[in-house]
C-alpha atoms as a PDB file:
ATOM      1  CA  UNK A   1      83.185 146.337 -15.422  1.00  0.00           C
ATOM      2  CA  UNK A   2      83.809 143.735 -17.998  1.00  0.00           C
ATOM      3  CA  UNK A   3      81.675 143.975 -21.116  1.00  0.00           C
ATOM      4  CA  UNK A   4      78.797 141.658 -21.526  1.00  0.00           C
ATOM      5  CA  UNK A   5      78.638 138.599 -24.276  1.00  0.00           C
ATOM      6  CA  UNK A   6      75.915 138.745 -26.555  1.00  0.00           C
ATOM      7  CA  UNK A   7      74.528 136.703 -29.044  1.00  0.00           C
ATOM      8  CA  UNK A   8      72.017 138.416 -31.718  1.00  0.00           C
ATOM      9  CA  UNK A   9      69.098 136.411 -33.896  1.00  0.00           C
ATOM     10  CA  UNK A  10      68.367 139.564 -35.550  1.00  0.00           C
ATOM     11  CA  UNK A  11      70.249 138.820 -38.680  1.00  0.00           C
ATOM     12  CA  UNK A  12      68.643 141.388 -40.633  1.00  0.00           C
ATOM     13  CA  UNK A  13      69.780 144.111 -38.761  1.00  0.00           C
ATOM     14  CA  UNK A  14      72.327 146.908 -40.426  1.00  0.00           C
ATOM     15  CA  UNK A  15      74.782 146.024 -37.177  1.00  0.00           C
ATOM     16  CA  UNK A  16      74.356 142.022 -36.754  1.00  0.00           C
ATOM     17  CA  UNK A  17      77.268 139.794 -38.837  1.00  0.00           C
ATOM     18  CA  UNK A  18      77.060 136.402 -37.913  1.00  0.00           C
ATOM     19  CA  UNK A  19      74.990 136.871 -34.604  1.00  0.00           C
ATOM     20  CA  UNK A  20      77.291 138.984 -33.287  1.00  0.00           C
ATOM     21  CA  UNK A  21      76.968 143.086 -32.816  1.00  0.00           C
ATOM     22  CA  UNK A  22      79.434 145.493 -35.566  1.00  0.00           C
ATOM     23  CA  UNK A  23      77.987 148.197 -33.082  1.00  0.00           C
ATOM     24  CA  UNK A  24      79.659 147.933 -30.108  1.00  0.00           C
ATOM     25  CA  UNK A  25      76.778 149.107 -27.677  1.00  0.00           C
ATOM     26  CA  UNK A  26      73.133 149.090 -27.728  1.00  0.00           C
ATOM     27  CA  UNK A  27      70.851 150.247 -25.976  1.00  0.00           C
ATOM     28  CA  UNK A  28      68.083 148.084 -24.530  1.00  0.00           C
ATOM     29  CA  UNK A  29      64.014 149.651 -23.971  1.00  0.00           C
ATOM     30  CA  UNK A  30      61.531 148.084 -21.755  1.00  0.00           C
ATOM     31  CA  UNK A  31      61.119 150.511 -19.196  1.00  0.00           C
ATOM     32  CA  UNK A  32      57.398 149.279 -18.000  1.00  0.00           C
ATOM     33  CA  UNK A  33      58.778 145.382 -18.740  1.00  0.00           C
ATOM     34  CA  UNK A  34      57.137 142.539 -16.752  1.00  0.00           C
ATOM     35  CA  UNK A  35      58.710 140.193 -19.277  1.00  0.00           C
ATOM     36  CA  UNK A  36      60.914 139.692 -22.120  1.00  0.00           C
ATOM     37  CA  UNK A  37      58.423 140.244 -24.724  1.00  0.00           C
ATOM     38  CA  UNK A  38      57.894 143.923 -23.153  1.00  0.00           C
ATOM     39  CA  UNK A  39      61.222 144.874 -23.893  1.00  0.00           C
ATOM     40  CA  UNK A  40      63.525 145.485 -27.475  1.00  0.00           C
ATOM     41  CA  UNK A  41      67.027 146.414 -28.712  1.00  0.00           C
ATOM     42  CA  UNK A  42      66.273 150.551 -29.396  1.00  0.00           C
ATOM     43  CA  UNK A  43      69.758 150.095 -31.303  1.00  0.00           C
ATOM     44  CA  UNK A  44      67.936 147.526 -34.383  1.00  0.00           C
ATOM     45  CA  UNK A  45      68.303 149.327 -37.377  1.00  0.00           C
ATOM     46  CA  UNK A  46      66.805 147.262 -40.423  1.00  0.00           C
ATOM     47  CA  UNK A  47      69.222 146.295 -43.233  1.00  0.00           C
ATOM     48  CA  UNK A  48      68.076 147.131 -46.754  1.00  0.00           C
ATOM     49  CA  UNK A  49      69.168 145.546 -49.868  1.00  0.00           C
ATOM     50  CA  UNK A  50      73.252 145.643 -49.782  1.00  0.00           C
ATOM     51  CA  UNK A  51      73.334 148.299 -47.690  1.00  0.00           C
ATOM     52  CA  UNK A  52      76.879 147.665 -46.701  1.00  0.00           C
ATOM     53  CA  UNK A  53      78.290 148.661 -42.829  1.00  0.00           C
ATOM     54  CA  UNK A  54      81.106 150.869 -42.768  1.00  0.00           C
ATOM     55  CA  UNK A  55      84.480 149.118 -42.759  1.00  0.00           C
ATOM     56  CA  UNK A  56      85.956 149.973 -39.729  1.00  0.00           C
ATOM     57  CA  UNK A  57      83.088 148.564 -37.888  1.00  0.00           C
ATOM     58  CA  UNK A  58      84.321 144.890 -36.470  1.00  0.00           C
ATOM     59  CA  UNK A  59      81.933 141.991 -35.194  1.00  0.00           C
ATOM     60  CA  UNK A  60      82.470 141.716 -31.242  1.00  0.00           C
ATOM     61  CA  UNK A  61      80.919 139.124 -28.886  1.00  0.00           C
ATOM     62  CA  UNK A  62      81.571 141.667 -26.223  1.00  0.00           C
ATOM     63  CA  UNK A  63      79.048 145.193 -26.154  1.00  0.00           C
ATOM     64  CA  UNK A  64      78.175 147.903 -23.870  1.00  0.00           C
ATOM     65  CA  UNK A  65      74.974 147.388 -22.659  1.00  0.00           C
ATOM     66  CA  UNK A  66      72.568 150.555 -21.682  1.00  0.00           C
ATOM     67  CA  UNK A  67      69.286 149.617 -20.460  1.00  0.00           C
ATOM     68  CA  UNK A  68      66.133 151.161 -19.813  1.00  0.00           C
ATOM     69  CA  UNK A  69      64.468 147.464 -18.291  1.00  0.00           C
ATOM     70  CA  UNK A  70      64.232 148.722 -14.974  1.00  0.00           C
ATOM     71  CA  UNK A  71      62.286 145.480 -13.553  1.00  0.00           C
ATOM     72  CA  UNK A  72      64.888 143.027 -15.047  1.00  0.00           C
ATOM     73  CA  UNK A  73      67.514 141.726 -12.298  1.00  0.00           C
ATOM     74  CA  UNK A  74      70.898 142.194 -14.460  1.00  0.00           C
ATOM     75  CA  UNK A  75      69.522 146.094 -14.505  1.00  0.00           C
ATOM     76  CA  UNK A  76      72.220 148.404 -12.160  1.00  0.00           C
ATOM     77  CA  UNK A  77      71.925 152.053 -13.235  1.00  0.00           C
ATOM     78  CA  UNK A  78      70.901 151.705 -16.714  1.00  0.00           C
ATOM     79  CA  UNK A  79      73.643 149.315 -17.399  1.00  0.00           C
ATOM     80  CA  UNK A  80      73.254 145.998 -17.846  1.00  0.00           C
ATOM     81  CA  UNK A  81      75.274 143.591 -15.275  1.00  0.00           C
ATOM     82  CA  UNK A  82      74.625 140.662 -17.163  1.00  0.00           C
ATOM     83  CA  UNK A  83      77.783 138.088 -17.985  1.00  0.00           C
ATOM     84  CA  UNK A  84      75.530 137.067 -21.331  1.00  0.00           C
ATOM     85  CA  UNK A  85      72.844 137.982 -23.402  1.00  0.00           C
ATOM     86  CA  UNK A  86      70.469 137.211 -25.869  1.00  0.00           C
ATOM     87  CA  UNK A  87      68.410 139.422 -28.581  1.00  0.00           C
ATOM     88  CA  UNK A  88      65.657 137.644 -30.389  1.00  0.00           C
ATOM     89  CA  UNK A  89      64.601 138.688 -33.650  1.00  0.00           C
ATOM     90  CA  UNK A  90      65.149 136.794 -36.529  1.00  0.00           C
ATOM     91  CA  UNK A  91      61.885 138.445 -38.734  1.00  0.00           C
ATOM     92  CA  UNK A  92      62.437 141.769 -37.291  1.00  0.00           C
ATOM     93  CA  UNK A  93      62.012 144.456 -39.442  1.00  0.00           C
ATOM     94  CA  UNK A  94      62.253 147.185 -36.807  1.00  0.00           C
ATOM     95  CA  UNK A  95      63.225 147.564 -33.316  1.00  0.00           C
ATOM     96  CA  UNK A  96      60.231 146.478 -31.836  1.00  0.00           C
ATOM     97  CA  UNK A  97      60.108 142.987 -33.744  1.00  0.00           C
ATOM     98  CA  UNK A  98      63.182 142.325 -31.084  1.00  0.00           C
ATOM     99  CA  UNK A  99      63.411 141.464 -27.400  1.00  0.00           C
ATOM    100  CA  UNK A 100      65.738 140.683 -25.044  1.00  0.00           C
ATOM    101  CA  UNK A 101      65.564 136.719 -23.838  1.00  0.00           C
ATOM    102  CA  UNK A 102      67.785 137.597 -21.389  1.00  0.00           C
ATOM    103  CA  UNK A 103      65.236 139.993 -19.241  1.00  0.00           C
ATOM    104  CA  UNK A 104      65.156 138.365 -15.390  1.00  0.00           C
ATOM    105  CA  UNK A 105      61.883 139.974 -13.628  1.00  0.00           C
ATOM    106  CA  UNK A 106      63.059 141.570  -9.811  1.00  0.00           C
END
């Protein structure tokens, strides 16, 4: 399976550089999720100050999707099947100040 594309507003979190993810995977919650306002990126972890990430960690376009969304279309397994995605979040402060736009109701 080829990695999904995904494009991050939460600039204040530790992983995000440039709206892309220095992660490499997240995990996405929302398991009772009619909508994309029930759901959020478990992975957001707020950046403080200059906090600064560790240097072998890259910005990628391409992550590893889990997902606990189990209403959303793109779900298959936990994974998510999606060719693109979007997290929303440009205020967050924690992982619950972010959603996934992406989220597709079965």
């Amino acid at each position: 399976m080829d990695m999904t594309k995904l494009q991050c507003s939460a600039t204040n979190c530790f992983y995000n550089d440039d709206r892309l993810c220095c992660k490499g995977d997240i995990m996405v919650e929302g398991t009772g999720a009619t909508n994309a306002q029930g759901t959020c990126c478990a992975s957001f972890r707020e950046r403080r100050g200059d906090s600064a990430r560790n240097a072998v960690l890259k910005p990628d376009a391409n992550v590893d999707v889990d997902c606990h969304a189990c209403n959303c279309v793109h779900n298959e397994d936990c994974k998510c099947q999606a060719d693109y995605i979007g997290i929303r979040g440009s205020q967050a402060c924690q992982c619950q100040d972010t959603e996934c736009i992406s989220f597709c109701r079965k």
